[in-house]
N, C-alpha and C. Protein backbone atom coordinates (compact mmCIF):
# COMPACT_ATOMS: atom_id res chain seq x y z
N UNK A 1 0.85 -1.18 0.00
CA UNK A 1 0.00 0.00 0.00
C UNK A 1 0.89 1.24 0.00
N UNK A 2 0.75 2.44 -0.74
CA UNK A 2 0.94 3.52 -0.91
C UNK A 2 1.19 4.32 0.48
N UNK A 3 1.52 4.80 1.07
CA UNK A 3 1.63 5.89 2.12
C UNK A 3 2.06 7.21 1.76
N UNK A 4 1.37 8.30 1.75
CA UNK A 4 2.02 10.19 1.75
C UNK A 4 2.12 10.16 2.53
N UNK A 5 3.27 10.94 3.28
CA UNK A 5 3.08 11.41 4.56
C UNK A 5 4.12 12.30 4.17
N UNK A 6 4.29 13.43 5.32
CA UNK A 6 5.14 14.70 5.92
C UNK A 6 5.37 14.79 6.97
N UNK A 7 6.58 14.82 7.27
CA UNK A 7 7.44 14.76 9.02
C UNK A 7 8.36 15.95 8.85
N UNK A 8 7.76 16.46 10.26
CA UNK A 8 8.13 17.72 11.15
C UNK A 8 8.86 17.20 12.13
N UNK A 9 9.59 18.25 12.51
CA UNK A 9 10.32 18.41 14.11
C UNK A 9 9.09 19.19 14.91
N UNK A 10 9.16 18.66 15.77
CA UNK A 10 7.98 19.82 16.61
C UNK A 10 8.66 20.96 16.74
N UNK A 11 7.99 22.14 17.26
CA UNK A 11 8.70 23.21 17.83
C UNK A 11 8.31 23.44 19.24
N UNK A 12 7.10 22.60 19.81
CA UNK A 12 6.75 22.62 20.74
C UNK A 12 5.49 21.59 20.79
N UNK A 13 5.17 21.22 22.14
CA UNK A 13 4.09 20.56 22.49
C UNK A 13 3.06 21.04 22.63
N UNK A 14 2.16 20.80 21.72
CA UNK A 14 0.38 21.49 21.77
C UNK A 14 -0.03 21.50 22.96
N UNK A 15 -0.60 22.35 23.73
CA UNK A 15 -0.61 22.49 25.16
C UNK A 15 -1.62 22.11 25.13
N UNK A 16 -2.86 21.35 24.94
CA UNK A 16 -3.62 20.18 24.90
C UNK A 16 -3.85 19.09 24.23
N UNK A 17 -1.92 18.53 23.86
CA UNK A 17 -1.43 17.38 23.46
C UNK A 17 -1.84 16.07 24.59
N UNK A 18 -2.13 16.23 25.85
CA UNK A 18 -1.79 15.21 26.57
C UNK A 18 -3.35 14.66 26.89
N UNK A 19 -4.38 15.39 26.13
CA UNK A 19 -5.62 14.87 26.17
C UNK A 19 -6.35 14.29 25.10
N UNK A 20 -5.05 14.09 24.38
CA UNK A 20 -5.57 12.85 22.99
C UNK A 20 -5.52 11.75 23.35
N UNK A 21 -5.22 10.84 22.39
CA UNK A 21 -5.31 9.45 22.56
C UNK A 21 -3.56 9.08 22.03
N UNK A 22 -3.53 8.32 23.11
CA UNK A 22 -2.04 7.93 22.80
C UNK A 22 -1.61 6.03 22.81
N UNK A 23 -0.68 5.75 22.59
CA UNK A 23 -0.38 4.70 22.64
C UNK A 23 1.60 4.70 23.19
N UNK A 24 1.57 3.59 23.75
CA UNK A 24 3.07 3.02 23.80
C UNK A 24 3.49 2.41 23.01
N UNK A 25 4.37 2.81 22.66
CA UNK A 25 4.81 2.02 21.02
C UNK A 25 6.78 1.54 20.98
N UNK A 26 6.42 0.11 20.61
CA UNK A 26 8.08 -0.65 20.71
C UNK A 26 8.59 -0.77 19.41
N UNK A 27 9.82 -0.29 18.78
CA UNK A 27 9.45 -1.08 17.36
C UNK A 27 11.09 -1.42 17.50
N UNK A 28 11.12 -2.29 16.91
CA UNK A 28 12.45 -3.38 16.75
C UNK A 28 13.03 -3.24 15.49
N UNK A 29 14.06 -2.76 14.75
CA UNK A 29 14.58 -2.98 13.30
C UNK A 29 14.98 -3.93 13.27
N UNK A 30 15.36 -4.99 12.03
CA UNK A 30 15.82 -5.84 11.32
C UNK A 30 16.45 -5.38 10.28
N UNK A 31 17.56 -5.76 10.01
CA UNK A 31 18.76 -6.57 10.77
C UNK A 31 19.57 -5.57 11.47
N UNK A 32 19.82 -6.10 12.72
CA UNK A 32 20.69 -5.11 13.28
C UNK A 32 21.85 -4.48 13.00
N UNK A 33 22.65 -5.49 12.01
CA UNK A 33 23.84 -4.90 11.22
C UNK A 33 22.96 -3.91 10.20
N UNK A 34 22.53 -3.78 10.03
CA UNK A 34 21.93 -2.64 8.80
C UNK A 34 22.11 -1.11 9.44
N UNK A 35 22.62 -0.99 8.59
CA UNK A 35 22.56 1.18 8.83
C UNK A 35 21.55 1.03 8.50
N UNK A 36 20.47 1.23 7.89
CA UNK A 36 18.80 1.62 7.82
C UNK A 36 18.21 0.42 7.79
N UNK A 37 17.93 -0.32 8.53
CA UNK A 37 17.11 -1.52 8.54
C UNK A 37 15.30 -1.12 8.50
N UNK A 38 14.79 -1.40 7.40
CA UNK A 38 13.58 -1.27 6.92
C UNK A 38 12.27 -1.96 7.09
N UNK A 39 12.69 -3.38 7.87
CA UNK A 39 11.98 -4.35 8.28
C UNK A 39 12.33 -4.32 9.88
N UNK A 40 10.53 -3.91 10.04
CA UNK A 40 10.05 -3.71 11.57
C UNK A 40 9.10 -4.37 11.92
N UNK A 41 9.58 -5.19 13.80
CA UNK A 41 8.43 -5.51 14.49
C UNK A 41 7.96 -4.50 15.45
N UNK A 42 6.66 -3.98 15.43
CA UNK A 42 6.15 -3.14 16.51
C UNK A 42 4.78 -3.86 17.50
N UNK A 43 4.64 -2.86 18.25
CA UNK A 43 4.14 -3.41 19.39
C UNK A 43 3.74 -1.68 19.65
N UNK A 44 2.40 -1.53 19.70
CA UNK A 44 1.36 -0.23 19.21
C UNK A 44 0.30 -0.64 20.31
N UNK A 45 0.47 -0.61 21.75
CA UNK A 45 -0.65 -0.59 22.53
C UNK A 45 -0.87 -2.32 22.89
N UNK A 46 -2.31 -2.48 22.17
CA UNK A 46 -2.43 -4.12 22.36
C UNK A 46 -2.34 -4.60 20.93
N UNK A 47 -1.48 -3.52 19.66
CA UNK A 47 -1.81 -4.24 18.50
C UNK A 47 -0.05 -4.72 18.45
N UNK A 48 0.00 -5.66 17.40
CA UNK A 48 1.33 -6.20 17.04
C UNK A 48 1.63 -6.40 15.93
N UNK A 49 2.65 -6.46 15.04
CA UNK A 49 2.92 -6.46 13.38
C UNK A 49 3.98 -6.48 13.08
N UNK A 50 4.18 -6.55 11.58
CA UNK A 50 5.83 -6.58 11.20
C UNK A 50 5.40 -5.35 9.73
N UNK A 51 6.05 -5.03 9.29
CA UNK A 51 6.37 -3.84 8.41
C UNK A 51 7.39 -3.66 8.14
N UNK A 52 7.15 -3.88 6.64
CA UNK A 52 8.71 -3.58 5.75
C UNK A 52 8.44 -1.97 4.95
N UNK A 53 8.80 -1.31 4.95
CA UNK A 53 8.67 0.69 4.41
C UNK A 53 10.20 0.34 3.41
N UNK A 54 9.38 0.83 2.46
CA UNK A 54 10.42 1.20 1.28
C UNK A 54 10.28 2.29 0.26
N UNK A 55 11.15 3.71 0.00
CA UNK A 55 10.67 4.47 -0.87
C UNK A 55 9.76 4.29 -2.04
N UNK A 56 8.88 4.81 -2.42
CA UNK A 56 8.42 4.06 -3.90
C UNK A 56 10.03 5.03 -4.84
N UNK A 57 9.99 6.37 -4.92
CA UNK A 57 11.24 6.39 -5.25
C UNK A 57 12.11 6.80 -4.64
N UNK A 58 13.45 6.30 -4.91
CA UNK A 58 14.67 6.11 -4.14
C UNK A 58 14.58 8.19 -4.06
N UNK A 59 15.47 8.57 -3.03
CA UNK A 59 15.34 9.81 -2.48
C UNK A 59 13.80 10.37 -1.98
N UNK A 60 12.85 9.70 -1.86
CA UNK A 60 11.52 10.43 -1.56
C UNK A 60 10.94 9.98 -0.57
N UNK A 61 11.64 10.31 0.13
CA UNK A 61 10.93 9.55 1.82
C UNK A 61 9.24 9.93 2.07
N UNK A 62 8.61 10.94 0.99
CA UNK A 62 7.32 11.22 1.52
C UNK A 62 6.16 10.19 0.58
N UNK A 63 6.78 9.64 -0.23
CA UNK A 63 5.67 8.14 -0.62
C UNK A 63 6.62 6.90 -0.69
N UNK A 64 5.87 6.49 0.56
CA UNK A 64 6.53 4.95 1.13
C UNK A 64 5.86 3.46 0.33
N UNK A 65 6.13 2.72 -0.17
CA UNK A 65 5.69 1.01 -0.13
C UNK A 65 5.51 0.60 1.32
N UNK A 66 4.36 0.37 1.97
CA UNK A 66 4.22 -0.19 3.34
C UNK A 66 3.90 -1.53 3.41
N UNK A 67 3.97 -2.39 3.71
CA UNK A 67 3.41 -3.90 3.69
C UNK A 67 3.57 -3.93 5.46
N UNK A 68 2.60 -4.31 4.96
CA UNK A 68 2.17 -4.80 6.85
C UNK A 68 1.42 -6.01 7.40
N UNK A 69 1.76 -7.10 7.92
CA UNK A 69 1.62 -7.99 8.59
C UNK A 69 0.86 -8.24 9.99
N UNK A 70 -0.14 -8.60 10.38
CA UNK A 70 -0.60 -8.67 11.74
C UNK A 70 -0.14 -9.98 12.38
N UNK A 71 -0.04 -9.28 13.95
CA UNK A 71 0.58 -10.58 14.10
C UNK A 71 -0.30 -10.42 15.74
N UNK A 72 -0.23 -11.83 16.87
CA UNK A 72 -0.91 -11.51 17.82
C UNK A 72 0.36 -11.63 18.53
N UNK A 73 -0.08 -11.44 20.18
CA UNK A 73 0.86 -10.94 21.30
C UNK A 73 1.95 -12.13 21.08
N UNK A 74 1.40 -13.88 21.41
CA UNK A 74 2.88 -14.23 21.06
C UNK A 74 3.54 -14.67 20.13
N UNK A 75 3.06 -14.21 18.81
CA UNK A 75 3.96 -14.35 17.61
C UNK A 75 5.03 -13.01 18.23
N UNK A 76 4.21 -11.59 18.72
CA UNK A 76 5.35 -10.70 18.69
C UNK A 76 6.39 -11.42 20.17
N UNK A 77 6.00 -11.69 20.95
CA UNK A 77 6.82 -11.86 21.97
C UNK A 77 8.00 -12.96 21.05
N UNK A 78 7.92 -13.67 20.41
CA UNK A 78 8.66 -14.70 19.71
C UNK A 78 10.11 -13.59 18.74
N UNK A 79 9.01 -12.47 18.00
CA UNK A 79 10.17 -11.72 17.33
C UNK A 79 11.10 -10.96 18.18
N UNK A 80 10.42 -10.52 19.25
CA UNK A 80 10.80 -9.59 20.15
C UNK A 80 12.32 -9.81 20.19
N UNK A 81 12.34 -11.49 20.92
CA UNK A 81 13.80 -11.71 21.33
C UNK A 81 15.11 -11.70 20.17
N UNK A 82 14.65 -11.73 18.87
CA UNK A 82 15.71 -11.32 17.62
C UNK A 82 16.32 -10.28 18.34
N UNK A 83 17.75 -10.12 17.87
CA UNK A 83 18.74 -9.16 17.96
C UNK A 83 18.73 -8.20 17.16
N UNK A 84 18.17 -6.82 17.67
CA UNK A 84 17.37 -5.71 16.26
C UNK A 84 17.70 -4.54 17.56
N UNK A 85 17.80 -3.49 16.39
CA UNK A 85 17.53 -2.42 17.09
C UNK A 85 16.42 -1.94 17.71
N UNK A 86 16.12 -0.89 18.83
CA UNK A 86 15.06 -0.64 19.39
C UNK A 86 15.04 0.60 19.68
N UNK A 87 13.81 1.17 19.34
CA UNK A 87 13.11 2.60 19.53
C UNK A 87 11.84 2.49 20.20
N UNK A 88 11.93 3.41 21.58
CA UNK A 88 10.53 3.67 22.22
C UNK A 88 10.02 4.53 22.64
N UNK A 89 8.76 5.09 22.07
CA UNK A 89 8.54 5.95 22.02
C UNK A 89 6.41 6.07 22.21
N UNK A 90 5.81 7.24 22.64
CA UNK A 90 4.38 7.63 22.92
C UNK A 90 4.24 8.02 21.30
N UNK A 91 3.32 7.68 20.87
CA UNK A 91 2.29 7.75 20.06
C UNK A 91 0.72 8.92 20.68
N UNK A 92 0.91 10.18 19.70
CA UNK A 92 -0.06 10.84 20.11
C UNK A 92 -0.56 10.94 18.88
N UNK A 93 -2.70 10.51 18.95
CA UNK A 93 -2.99 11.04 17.62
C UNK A 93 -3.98 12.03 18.03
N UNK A 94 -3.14 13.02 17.55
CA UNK A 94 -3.72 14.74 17.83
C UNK A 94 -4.82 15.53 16.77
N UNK A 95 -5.92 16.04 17.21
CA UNK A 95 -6.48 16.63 15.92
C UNK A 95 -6.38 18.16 16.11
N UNK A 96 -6.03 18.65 15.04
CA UNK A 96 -5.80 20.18 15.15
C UNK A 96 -6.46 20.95 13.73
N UNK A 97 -7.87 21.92 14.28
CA UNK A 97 -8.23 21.97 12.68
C UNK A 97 -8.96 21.22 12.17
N UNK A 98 -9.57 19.97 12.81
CA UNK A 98 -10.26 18.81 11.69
C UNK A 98 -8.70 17.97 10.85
N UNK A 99 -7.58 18.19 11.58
CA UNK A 99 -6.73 17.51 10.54
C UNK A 99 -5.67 16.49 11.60
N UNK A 100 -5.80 15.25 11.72
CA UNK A 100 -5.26 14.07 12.27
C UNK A 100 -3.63 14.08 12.56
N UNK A 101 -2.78 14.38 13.13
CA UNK A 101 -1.33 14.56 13.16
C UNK A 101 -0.83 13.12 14.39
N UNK A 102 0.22 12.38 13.99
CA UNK A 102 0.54 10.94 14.88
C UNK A 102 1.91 12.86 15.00
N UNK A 103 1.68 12.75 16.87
CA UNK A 103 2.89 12.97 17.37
C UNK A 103 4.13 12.01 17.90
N UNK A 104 4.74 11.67 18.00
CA UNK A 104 5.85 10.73 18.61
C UNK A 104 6.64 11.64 19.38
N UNK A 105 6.67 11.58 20.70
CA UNK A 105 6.82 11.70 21.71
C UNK A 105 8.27 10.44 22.37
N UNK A 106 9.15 10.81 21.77
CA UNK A 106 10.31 9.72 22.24
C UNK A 106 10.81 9.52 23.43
N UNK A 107 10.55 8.03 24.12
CA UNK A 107 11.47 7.79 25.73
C UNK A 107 12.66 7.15 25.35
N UNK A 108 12.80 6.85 26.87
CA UNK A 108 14.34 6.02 26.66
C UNK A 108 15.24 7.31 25.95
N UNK A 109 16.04 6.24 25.77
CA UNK A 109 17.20 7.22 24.82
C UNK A 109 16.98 8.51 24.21
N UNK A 110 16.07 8.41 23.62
CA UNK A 110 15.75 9.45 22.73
C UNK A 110 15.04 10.43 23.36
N UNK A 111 14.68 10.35 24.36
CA UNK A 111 13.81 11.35 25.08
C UNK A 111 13.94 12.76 25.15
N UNK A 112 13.25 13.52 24.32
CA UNK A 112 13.63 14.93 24.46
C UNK A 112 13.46 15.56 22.82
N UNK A 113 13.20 14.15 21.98
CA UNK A 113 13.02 13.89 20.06
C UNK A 113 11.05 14.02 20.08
N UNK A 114 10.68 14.95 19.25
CA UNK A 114 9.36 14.81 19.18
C UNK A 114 9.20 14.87 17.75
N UNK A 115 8.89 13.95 16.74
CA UNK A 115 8.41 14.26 15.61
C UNK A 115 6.66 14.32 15.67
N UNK A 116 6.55 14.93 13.94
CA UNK A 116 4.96 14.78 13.83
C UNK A 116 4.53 14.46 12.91
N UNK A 117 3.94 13.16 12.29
CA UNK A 117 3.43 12.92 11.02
C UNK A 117 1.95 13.39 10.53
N UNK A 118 2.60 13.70 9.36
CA UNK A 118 0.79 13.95 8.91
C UNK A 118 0.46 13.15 7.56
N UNK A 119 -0.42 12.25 7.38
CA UNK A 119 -0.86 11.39 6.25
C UNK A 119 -1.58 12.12 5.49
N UNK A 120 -1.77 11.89 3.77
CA UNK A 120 -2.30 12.32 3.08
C UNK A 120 -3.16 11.33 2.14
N UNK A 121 -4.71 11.60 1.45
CA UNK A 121 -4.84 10.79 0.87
C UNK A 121 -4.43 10.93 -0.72
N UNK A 122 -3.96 12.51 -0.99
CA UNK A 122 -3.59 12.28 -2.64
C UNK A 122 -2.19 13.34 -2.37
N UNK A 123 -1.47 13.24 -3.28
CA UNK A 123 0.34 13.83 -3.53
C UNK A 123 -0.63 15.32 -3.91
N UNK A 124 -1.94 15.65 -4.27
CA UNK A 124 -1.99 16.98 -4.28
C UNK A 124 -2.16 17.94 -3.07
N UNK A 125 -2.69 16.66 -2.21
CA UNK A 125 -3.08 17.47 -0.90
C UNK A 125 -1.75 17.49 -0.01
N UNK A 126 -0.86 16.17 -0.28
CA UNK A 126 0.20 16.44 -0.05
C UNK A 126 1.54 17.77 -0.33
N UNK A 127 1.13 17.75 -1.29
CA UNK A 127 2.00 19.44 -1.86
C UNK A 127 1.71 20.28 -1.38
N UNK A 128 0.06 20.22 -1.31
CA UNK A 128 -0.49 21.57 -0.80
C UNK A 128 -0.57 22.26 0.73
N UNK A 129 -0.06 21.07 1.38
CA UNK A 129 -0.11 21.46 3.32
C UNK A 129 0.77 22.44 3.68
N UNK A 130 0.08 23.11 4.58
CA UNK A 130 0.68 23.80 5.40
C UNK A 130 0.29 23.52 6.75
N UNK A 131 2.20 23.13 7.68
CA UNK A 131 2.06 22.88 8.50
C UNK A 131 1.66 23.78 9.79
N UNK A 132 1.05 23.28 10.80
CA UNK A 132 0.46 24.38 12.02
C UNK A 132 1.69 24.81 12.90
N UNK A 133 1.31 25.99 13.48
CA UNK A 133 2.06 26.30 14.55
C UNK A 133 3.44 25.56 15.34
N UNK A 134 3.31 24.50 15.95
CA UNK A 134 3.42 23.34 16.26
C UNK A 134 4.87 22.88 15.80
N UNK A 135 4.45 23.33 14.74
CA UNK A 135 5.61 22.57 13.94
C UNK A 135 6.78 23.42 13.53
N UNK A 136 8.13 23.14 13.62
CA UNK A 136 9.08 23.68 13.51
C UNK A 136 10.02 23.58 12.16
N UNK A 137 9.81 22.78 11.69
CA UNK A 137 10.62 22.30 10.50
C UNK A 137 10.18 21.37 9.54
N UNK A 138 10.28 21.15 8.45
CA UNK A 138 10.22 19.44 7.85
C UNK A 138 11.25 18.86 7.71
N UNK A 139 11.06 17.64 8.04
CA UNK A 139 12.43 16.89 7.91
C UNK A 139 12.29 15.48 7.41
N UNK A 140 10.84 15.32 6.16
CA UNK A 140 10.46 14.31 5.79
C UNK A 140 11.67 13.69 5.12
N UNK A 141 12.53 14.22 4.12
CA UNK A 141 13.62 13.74 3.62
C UNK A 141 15.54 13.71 4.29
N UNK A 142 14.91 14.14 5.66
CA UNK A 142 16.40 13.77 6.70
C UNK A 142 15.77 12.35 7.10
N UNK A 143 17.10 11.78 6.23
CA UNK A 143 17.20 10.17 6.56
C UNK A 143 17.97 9.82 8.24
N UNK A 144 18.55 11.09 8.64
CA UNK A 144 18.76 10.46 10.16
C UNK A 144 17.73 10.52 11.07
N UNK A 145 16.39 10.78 10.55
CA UNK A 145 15.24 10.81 11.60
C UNK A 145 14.59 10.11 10.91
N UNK A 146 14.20 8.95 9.74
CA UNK A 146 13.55 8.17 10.04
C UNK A 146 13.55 6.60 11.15
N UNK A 147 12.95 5.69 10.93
CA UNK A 147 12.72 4.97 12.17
C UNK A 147 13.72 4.02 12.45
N UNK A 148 14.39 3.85 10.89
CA UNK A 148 15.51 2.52 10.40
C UNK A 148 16.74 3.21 11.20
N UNK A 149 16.67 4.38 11.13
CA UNK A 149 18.10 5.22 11.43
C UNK A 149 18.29 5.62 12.81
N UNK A 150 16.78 6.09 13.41
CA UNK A 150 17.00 6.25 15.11
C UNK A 150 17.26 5.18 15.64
N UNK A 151 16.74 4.16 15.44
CA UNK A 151 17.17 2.92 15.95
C UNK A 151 18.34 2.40 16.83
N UNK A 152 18.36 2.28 18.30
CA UNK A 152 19.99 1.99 18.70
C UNK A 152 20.47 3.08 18.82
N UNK A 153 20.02 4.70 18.61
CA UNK A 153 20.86 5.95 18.47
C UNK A 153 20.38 6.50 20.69
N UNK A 154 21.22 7.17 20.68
CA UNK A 154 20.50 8.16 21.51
C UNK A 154 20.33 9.49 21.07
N UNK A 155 19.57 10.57 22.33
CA UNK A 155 19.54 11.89 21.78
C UNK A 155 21.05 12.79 21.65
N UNK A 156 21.84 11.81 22.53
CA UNK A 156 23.16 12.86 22.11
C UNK A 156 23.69 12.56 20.91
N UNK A 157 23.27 11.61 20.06
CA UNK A 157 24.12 11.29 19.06
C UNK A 157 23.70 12.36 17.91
N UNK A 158 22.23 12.18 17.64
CA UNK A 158 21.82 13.34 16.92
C UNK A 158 21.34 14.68 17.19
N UNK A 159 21.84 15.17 18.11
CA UNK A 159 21.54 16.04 19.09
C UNK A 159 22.60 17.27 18.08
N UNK A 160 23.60 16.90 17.82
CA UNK A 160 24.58 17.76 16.84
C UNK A 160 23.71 18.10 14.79
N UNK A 161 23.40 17.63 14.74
CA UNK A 161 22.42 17.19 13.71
C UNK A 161 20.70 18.50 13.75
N UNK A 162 20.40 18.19 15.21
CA UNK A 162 19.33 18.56 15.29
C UNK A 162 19.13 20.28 15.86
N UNK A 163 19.96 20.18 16.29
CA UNK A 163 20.74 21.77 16.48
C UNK A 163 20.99 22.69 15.41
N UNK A 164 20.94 21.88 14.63
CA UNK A 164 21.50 22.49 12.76
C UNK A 164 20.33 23.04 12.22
N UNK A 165 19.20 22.12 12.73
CA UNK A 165 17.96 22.22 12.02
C UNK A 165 17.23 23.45 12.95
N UNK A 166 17.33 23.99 14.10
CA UNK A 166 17.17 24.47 14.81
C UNK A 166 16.65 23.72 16.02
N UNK A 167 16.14 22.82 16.61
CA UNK A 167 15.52 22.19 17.31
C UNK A 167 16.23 22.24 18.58
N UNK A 168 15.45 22.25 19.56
CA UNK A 168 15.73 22.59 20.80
C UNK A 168 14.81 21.47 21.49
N UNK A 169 15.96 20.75 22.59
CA UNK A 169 15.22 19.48 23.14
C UNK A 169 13.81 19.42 23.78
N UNK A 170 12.69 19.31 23.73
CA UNK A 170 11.44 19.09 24.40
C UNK A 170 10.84 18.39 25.56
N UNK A 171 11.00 18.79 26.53
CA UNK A 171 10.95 18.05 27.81
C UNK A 171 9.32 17.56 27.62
N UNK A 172 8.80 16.13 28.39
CA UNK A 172 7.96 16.28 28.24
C UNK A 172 7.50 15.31 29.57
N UNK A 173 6.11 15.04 30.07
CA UNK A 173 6.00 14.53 31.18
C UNK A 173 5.90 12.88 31.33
């Protein structure tokens, strides 16, 4: 399946971000030797899956190939134990406007990283967005913030990186 999407750095937390609906979210890369490992197990609340994301074209991180797999609790507990990288992070799905935004809200390591996705259903509406307040930057085509690449990182690693972009760490509760 097709995916548009557009990823922001936050510039800040919607100050009635914490009364959406959120989820805890685990996701595991495959293979761990991979600099961008593209094949993921996640763990999204009580849902579970595997997902392989691949540009449709090479340089265009904003239309993905998604294939996605369901899987139940112990098929994932079975992948879990593979040797993969790991990212964990809150899942916020925020509406602002009538318009749906997944915040990611990063713990662990990364804590202090807030991206924000926004899905589209056609590349026109995609062209045509303008992002809210909220949002500080795009960084749909910085390959060190997608999911293959945070993976295994902490915030100091790209912390030099994200400074560039302007971003300033986000404390959050």
């Amino acid at each position: 399946m097709e995916e548009l999407e557009r990823t922001y750095l936050a510039k800040e937390l919607p100050a009635d971000l914490y009364t959406a609906t959120s989820k805890e979210m685990i996701d595991i890369y495959v293979p761990a030797s991979a600099a961008h490992p593209d094949l993921r197990i996640r763990k999204r609340g009580d849902r579970y899956e595997i997902t392989r994301k691949r540009p449709i074209v090479e340089g265009d991180s904003s239309r993905m190939l998604e294939i996605t797999i369901p899987l139940d609790a112990a098929e994932f507990e079975e992948f879990a134990v593979i040797r993969g990288k790991r990212v964990e992070k809150r899942r916020y799905v925020y509406t602002n406007e009538g318009r749906a935004y997944e915040v990611d809200v990063f713990t662990g390591d990364l804590a202090g990283l807030v991206l924000v996705d926004i899905e589209f259903q056609t590349v026109a509406e995609k062209d045509a967005f303008t992002p809210p307040s909220f949002c500080l930057v795009e960084v749909t085509q910085e390959k060190f913030l997608a999911g293959g690449m945070l993976c295994g990182k902490t915030y100091a690693d790209i912390e030099p990186r994200l400074q560039k972009l302007g971003y300033t760490k986000i404390e959050s509760r």
